[in-house]
PDB file of N, CA and C in Angstrom:
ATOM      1  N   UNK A   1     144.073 -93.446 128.364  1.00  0.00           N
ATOM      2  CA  UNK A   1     144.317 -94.339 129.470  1.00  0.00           C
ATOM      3  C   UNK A   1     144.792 -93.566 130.696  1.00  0.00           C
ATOM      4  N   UNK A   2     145.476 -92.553 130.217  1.00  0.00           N
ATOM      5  CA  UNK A   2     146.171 -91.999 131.459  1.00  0.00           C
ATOM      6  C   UNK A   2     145.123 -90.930 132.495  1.00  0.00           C
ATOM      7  N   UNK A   3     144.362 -90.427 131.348  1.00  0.00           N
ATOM      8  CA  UNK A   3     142.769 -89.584 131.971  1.00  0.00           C
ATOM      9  C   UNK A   3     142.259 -90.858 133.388  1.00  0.00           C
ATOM     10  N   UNK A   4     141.862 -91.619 132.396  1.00  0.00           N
ATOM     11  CA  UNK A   4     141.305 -92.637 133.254  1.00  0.00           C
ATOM     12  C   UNK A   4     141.725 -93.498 134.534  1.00  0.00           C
ATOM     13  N   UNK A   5     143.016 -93.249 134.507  1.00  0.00           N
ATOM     14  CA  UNK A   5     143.775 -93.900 135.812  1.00  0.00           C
ATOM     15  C   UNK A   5     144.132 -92.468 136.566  1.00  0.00           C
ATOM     16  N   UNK A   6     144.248 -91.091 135.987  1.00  0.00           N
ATOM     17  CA  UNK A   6     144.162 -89.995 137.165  1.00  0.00           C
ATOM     18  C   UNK A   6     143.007 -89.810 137.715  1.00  0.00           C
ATOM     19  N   UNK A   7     141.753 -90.186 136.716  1.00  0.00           N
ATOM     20  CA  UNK A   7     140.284 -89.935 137.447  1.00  0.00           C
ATOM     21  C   UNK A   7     140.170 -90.995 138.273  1.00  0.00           C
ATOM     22  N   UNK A   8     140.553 -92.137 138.082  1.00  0.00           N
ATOM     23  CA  UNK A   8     140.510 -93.411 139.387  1.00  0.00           C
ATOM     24  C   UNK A   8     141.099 -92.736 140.444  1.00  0.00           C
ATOM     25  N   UNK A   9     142.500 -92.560 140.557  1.00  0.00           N
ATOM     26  CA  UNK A   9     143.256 -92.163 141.438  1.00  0.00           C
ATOM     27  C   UNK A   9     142.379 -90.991 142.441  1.00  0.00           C
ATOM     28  N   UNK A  10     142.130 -90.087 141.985  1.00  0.00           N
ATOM     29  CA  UNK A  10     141.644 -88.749 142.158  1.00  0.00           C
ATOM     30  C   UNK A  10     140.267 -89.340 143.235  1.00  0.00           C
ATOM     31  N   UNK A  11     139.282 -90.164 142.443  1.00  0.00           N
ATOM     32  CA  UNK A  11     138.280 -90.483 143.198  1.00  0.00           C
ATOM     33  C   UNK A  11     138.755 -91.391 144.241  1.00  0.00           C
ATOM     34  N   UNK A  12     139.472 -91.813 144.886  1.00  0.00           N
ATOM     35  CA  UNK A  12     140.068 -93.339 145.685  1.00  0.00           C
ATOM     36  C   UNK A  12     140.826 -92.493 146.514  1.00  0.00           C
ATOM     37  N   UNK A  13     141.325 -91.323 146.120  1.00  0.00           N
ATOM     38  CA  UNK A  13     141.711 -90.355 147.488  1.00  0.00           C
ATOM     39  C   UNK A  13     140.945 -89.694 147.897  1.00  0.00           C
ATOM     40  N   UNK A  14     139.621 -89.363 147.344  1.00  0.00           N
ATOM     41  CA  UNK A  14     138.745 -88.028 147.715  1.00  0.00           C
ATOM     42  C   UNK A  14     138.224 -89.080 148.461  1.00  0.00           C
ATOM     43  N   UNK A  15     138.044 -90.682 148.164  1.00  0.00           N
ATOM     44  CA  UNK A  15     136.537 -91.385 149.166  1.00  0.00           C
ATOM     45  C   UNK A  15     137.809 -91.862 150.109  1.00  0.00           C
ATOM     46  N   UNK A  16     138.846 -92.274 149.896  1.00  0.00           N
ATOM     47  CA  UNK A  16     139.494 -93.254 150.394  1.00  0.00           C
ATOM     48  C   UNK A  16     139.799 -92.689 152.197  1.00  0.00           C
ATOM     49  N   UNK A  17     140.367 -90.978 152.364  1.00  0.00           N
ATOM     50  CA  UNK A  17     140.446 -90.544 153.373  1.00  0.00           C
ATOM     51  C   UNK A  17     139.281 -90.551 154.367  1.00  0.00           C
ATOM     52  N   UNK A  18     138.171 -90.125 154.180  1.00  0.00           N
ATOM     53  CA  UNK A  18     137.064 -90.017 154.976  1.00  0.00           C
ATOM     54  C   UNK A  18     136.674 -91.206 155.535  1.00  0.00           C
ATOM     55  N   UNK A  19     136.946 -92.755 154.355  1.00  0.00           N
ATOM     56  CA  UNK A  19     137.124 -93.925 155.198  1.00  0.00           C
ATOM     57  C   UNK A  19     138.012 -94.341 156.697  1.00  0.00           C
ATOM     58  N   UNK A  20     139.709 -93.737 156.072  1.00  0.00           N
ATOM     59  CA  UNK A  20     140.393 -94.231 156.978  1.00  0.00           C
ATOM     60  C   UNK A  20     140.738 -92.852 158.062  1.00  0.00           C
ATOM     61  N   UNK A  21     139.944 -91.923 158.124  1.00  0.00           N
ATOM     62  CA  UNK A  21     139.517 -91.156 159.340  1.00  0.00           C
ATOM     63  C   UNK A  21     138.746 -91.445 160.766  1.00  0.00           C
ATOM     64  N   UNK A  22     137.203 -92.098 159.656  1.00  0.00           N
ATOM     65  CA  UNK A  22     136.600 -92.362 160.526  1.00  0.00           C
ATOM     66  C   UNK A  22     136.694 -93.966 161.500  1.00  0.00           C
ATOM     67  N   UNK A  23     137.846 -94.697 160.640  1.00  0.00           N
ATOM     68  CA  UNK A  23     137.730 -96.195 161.007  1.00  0.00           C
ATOM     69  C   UNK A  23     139.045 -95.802 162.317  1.00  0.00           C
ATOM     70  N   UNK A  24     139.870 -94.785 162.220  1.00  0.00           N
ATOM     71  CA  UNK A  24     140.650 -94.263 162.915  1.00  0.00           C
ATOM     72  C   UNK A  24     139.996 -93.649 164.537  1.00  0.00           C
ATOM     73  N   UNK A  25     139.260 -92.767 164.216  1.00  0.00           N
ATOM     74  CA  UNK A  25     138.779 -92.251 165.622  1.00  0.00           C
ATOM     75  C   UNK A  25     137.227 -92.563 165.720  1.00  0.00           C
ATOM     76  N   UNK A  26     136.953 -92.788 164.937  1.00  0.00           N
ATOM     77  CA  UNK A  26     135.061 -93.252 165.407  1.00  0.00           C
ATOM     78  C   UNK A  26     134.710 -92.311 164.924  1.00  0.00           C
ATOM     79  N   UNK A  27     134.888 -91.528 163.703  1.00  0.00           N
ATOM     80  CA  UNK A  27     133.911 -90.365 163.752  1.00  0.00           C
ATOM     81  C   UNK A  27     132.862 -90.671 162.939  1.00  0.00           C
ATOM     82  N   UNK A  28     132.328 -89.508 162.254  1.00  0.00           N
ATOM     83  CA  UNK A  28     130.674 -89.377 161.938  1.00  0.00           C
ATOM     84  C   UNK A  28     130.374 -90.860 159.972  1.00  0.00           C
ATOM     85  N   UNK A  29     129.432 -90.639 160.069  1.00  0.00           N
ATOM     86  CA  UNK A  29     129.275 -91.759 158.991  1.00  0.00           C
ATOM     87  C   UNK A  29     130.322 -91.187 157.332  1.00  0.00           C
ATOM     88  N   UNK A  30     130.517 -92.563 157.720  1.00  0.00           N
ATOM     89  CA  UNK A  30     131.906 -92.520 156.137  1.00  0.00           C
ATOM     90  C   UNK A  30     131.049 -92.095 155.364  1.00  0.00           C
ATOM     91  N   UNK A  31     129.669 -91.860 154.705  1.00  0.00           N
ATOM     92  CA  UNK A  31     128.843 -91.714 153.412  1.00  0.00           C
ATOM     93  C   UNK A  31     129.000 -90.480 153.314  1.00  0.00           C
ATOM     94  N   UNK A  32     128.477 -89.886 154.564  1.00  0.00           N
ATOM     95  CA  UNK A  32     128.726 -87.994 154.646  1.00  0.00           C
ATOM     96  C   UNK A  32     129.740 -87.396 154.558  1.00  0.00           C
ATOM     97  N   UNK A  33     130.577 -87.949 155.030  1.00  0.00           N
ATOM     98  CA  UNK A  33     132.360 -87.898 155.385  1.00  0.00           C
ATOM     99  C   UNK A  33     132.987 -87.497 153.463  1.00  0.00           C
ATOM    100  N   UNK A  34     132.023 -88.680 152.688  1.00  0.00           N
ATOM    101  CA  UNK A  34     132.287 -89.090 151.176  1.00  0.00           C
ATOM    102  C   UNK A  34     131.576 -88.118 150.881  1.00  0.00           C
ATOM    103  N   UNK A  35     130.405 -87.614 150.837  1.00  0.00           N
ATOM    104  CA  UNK A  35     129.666 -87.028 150.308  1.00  0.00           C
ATOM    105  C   UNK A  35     130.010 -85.554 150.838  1.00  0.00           C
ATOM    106  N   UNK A  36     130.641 -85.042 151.627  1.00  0.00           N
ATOM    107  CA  UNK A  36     131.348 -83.517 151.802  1.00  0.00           C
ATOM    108  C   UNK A  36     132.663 -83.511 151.233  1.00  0.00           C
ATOM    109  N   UNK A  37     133.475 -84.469 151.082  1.00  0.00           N
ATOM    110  CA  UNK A  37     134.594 -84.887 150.239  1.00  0.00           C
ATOM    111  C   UNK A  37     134.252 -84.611 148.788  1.00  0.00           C
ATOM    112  N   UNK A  38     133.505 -85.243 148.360  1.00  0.00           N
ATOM    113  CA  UNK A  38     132.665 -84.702 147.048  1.00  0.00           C
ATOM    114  C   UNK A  38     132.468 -83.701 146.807  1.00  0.00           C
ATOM    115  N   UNK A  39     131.831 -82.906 147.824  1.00  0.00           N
ATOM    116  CA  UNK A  39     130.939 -81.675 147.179  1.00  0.00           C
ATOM    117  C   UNK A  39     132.304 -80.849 147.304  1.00  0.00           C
ATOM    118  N   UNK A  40     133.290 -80.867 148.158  1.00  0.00           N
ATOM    119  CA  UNK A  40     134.605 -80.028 147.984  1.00  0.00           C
ATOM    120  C   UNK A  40     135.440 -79.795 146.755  1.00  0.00           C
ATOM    121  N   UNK A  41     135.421 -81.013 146.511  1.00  0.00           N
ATOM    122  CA  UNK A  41     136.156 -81.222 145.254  1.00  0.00           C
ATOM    123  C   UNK A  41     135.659 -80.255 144.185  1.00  0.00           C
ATOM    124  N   UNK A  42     133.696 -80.826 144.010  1.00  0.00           N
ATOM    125  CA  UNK A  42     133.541 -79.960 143.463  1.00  0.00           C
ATOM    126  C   UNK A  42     133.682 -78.592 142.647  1.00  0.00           C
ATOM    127  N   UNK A  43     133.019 -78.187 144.254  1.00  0.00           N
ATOM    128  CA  UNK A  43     133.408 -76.768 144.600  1.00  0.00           C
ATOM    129  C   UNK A  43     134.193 -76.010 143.819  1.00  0.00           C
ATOM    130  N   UNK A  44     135.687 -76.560 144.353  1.00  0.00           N
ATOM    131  CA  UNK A  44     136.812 -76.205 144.057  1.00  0.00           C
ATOM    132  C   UNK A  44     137.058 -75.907 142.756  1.00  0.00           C
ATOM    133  N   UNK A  45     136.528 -77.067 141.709  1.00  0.00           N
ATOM    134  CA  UNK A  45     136.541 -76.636 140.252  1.00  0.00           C
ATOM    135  C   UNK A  45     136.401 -75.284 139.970  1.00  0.00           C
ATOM    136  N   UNK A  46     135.365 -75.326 140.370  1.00  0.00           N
ATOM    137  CA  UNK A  46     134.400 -73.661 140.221  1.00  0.00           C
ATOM    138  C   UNK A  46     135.805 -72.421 140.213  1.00  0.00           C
ATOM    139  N   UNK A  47     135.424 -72.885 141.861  1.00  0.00           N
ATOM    140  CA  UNK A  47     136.166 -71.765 143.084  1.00  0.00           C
ATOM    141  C   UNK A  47     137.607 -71.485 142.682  1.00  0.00           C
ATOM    142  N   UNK A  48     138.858 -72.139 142.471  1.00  0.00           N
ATOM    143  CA  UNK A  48     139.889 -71.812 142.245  1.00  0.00           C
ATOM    144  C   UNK A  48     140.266 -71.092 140.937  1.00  0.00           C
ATOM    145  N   UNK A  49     140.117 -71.583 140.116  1.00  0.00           N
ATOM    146  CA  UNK A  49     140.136 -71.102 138.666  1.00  0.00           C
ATOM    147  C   UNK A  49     139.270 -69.509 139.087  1.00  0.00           C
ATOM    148  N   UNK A  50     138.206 -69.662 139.337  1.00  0.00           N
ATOM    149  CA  UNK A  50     137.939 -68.204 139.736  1.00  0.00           C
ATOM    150  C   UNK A  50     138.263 -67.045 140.613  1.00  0.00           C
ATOM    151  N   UNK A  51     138.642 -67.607 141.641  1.00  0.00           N
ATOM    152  CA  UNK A  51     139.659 -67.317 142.351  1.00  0.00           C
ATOM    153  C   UNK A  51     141.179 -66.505 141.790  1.00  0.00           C
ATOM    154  N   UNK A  52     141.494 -67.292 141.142  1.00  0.00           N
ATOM    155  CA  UNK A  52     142.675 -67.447 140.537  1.00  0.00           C
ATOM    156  C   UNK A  52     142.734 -66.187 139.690  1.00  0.00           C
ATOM    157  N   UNK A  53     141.572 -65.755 138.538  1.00  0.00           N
ATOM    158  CA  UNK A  53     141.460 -65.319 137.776  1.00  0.00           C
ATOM    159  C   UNK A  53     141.645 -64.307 138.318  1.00  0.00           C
ATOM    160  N   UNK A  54     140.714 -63.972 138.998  1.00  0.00           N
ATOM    161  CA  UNK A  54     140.401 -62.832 140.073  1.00  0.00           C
ATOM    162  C   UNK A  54     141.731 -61.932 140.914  1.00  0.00           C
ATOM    163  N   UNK A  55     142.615 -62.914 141.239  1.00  0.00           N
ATOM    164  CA  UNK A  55     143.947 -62.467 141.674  1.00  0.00           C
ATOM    165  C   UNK A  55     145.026 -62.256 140.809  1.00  0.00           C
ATOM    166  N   UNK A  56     144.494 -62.735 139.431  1.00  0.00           N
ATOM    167  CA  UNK A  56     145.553 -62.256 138.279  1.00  0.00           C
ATOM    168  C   UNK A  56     144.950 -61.342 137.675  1.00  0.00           C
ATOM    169  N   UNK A  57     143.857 -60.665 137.726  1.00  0.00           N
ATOM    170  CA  UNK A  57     143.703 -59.019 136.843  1.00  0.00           C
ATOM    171  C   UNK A  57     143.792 -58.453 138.311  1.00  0.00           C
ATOM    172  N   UNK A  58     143.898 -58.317 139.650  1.00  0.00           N
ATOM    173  CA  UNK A  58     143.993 -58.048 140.534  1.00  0.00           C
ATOM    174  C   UNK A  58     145.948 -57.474 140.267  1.00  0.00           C
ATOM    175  N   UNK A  59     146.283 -58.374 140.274  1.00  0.00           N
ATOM    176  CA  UNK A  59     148.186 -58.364 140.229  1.00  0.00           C
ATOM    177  C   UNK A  59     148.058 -56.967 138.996  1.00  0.00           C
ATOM    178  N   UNK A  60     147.938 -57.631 137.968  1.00  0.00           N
ATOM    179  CA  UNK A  60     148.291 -56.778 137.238  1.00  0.00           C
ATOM    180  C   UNK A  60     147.662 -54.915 137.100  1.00  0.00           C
ATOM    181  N   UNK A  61     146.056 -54.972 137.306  1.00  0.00           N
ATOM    182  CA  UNK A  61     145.648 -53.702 137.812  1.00  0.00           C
ATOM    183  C   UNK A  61     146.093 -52.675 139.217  1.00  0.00           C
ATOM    184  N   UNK A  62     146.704 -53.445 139.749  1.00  0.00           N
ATOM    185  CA  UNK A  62     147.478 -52.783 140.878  1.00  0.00           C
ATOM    186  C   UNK A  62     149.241 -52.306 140.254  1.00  0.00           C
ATOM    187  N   UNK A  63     149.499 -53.368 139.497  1.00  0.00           N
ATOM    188  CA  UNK A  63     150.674 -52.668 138.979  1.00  0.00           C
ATOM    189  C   UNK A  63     150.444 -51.692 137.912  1.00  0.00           C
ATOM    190  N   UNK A  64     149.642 -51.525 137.494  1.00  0.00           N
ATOM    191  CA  UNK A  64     149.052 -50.701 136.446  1.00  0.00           C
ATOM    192  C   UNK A  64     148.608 -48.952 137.183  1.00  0.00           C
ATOM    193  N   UNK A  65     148.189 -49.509 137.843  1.00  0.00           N
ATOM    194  CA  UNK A  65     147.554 -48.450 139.489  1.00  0.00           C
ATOM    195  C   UNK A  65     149.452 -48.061 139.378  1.00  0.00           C
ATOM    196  N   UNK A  66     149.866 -48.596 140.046  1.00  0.00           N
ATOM    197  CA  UNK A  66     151.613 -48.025 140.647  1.00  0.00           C
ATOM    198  C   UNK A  66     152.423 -47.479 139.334  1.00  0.00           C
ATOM    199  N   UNK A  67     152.101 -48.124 138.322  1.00  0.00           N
ATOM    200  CA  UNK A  67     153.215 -47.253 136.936  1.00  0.00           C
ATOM    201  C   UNK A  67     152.210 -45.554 137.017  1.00  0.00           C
ATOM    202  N   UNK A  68     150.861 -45.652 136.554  1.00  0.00           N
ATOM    203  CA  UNK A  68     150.170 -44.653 136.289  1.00  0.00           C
ATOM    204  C   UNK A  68     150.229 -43.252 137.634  1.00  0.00           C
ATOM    205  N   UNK A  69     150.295 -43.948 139.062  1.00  0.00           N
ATOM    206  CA  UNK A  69     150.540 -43.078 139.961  1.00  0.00           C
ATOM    207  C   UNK A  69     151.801 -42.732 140.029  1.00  0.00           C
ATOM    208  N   UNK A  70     153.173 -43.338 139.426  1.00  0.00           N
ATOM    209  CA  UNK A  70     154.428 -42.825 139.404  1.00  0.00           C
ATOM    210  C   UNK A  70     155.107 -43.094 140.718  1.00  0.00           C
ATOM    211  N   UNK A  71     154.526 -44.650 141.194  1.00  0.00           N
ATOM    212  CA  UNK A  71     155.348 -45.447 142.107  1.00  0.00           C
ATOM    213  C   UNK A  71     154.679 -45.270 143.397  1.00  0.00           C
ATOM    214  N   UNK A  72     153.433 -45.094 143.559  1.00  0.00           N
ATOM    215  CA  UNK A  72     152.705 -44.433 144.756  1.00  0.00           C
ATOM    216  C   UNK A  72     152.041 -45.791 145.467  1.00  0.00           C
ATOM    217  N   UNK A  73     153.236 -46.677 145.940  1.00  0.00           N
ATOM    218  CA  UNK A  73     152.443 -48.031 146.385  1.00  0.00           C
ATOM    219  C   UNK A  73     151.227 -48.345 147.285  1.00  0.00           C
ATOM    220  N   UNK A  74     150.812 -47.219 147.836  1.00  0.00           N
ATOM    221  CA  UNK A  74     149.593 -47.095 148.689  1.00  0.00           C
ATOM    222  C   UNK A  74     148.197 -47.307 147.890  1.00  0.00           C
ATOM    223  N   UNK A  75     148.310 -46.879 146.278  1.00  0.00           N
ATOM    224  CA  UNK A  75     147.246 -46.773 145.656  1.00  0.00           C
ATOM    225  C   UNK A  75     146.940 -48.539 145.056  1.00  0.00           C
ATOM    226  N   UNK A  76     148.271 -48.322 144.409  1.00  0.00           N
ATOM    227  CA  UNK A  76     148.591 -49.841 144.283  1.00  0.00           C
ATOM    228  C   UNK A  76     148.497 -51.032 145.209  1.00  0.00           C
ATOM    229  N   UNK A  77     148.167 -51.060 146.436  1.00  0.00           N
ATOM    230  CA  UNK A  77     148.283 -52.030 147.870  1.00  0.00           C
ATOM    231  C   UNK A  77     146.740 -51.424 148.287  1.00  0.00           C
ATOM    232  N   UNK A  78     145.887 -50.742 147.848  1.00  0.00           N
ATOM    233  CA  UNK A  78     144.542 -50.956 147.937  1.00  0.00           C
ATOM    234  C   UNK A  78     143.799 -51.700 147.003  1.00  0.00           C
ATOM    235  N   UNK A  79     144.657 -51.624 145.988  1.00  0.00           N
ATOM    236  CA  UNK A  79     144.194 -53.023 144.860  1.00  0.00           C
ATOM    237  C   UNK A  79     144.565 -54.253 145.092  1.00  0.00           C
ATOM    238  N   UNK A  80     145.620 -54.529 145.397  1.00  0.00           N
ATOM    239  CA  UNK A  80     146.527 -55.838 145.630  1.00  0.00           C
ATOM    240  C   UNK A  80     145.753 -56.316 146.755  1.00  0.00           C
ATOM    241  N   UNK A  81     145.715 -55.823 147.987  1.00  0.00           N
ATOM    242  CA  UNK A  81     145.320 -56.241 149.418  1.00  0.00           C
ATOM    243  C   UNK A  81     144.015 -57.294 148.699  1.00  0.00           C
ATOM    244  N   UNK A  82     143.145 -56.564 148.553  1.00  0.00           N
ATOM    245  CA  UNK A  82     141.583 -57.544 148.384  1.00  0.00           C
ATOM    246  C   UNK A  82     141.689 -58.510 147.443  1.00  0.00           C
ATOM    247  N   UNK A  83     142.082 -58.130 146.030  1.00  0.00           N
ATOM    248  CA  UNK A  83     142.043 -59.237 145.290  1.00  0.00           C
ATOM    249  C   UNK A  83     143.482 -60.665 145.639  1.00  0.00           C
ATOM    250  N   UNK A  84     144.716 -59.879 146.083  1.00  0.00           N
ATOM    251  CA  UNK A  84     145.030 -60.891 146.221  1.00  0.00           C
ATOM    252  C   UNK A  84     144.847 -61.727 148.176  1.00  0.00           C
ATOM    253  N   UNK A  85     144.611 -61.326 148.688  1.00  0.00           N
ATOM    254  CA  UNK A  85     144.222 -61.788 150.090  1.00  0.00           C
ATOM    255  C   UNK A  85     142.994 -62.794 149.871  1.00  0.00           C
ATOM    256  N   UNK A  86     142.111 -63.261 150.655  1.00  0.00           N
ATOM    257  CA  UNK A  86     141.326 -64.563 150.407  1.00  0.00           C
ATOM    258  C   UNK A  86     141.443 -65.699 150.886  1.00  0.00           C
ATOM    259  N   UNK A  87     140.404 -66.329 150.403  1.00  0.00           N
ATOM    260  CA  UNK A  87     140.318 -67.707 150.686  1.00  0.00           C
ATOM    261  C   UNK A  87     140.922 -68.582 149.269  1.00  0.00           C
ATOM    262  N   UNK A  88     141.987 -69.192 148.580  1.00  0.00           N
ATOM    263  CA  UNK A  88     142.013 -69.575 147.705  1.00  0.00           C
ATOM    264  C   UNK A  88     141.213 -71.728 147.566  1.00  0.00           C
ATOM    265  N   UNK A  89     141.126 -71.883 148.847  1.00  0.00           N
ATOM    266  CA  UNK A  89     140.474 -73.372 148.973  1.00  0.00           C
ATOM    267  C   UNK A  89     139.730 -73.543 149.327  1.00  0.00           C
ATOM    268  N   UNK A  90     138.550 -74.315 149.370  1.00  0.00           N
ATOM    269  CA  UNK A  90     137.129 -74.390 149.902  1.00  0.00           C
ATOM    270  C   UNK A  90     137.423 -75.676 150.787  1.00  0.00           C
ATOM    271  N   UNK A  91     137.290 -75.621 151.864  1.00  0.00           N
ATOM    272  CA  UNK A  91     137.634 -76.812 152.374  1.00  0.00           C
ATOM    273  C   UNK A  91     136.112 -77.626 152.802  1.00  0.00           C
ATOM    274  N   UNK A  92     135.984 -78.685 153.388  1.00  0.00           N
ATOM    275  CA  UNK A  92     134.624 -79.581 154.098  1.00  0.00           C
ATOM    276  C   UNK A  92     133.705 -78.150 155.176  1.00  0.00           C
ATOM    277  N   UNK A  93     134.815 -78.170 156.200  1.00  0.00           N
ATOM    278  CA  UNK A  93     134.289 -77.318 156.894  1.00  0.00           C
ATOM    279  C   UNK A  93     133.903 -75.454 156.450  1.00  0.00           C
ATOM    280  N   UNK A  94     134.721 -75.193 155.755  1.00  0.00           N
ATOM    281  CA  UNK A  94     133.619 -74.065 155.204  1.00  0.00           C
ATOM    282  C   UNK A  94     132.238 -74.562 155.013  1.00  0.00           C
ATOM    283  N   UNK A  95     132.189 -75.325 154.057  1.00  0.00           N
ATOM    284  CA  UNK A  95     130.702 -75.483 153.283  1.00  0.00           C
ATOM    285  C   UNK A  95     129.838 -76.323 154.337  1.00  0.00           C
ATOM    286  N   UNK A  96     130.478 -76.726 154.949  1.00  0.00           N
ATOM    287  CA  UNK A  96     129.650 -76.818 156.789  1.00  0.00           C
ATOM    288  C   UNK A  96     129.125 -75.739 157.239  1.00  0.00           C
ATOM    289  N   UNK A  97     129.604 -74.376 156.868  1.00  0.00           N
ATOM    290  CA  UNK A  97     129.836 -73.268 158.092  1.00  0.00           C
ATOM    291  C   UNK A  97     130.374 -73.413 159.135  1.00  0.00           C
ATOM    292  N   UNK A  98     131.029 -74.519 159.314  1.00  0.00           N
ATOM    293  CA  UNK A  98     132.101 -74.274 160.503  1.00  0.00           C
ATOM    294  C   UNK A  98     133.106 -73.279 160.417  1.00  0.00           C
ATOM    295  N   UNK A  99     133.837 -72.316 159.117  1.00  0.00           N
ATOM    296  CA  UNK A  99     134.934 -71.955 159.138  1.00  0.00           C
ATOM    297  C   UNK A  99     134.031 -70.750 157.996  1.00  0.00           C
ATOM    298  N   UNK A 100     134.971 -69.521 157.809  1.00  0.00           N
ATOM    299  CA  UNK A 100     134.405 -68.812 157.253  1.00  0.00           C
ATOM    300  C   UNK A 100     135.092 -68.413 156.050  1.00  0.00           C
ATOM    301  N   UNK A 101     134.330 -68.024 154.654  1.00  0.00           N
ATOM    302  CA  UNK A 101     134.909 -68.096 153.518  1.00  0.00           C
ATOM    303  C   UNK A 101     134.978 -66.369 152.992  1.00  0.00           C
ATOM    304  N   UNK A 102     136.167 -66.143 152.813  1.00  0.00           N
ATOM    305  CA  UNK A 102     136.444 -64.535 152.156  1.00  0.00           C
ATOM    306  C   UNK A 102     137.010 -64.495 150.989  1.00  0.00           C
ATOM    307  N   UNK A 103     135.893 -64.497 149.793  1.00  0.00           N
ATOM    308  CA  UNK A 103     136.725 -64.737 147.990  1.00  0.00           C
ATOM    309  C   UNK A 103     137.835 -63.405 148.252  1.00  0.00           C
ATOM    310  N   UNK A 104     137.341 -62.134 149.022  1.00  0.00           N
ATOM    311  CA  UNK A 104     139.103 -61.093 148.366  1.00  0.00           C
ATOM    312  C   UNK A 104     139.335 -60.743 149.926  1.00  0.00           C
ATOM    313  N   UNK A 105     140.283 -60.489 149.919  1.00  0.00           N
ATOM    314  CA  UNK A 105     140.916 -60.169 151.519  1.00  0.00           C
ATOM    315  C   UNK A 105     140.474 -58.535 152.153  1.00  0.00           C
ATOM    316  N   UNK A 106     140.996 -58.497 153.025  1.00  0.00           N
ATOM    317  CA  UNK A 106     140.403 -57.230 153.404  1.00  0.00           C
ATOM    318  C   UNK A 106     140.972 -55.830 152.951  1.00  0.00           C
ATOM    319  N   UNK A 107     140.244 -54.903 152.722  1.00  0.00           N
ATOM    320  CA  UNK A 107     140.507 -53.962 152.334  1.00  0.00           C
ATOM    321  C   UNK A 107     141.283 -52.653 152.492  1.00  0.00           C
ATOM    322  N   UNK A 108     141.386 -52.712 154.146  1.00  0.00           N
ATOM    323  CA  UNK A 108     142.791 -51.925 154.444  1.00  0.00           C
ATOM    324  C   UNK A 108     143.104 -53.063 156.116  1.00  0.00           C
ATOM    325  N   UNK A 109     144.007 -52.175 155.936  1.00  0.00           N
ATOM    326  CA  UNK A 109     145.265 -53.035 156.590  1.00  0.00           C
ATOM    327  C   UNK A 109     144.665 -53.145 158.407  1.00  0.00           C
ATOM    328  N   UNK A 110     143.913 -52.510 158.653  1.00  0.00           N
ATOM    329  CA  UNK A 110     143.456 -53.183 160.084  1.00  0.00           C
ATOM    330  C   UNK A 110     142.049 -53.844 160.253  1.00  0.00           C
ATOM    331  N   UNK A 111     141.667 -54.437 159.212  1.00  0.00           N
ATOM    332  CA  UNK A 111     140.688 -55.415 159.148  1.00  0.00           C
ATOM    333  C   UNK A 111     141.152 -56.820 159.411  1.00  0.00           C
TER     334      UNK A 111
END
């Protein structure tokens, strides 16, 4: 029962906002509004958990990097920087291309 009233919930906020956006300022059709709301959500399944993963052998291979170099955090902070830096959320407008998506962050420090 309780699955079933978080999956209600869950869907009634993902459609429910794009309704009271567009009834708010006039914007573009509530269906699309619903239907990029959707595909985010999606997404996200995918994307975070992988994400996620990605920044936890990231953590730990950088500390692994810093015991083995004998505290040499530079070697260690070329690992850390990319995997943990990123995009961790996919939002509407990424998958628009309005906004731009980076799974690991940049790789040295003046990027």
């Amino acid at each position: 029962m309780w699955r079933r009233l978080a999956v209600i919930g869950l869907l009634v906020s993902v459609l429910w906002r794009p309704v009271a956006a567009a009834t708010q300022d006039g914007g573009g059709s509530v269906w699309s509004d619903a239907g990029w709301g959707v595909l985010t959500v999606l997404t996200n399944v995918v994307y975070i958990p992988a994400k996620v993963v990605y920044a936890g052998v990231g953590t730990v291979v950088g500390g692994l990097a810093y015991v083995l170099t004998i505290g040499d955090s530079d070697t260690a902070q070329k690992i850390w920087d990319p995997s943990l830096g990123g995009t961790y959320v996919i939002t509407p407008a990424m998958l628009r291309g309005d906004e731009r998506v980076s799974f690991s962050g940049p790789s040295a420090p003046n990027q």
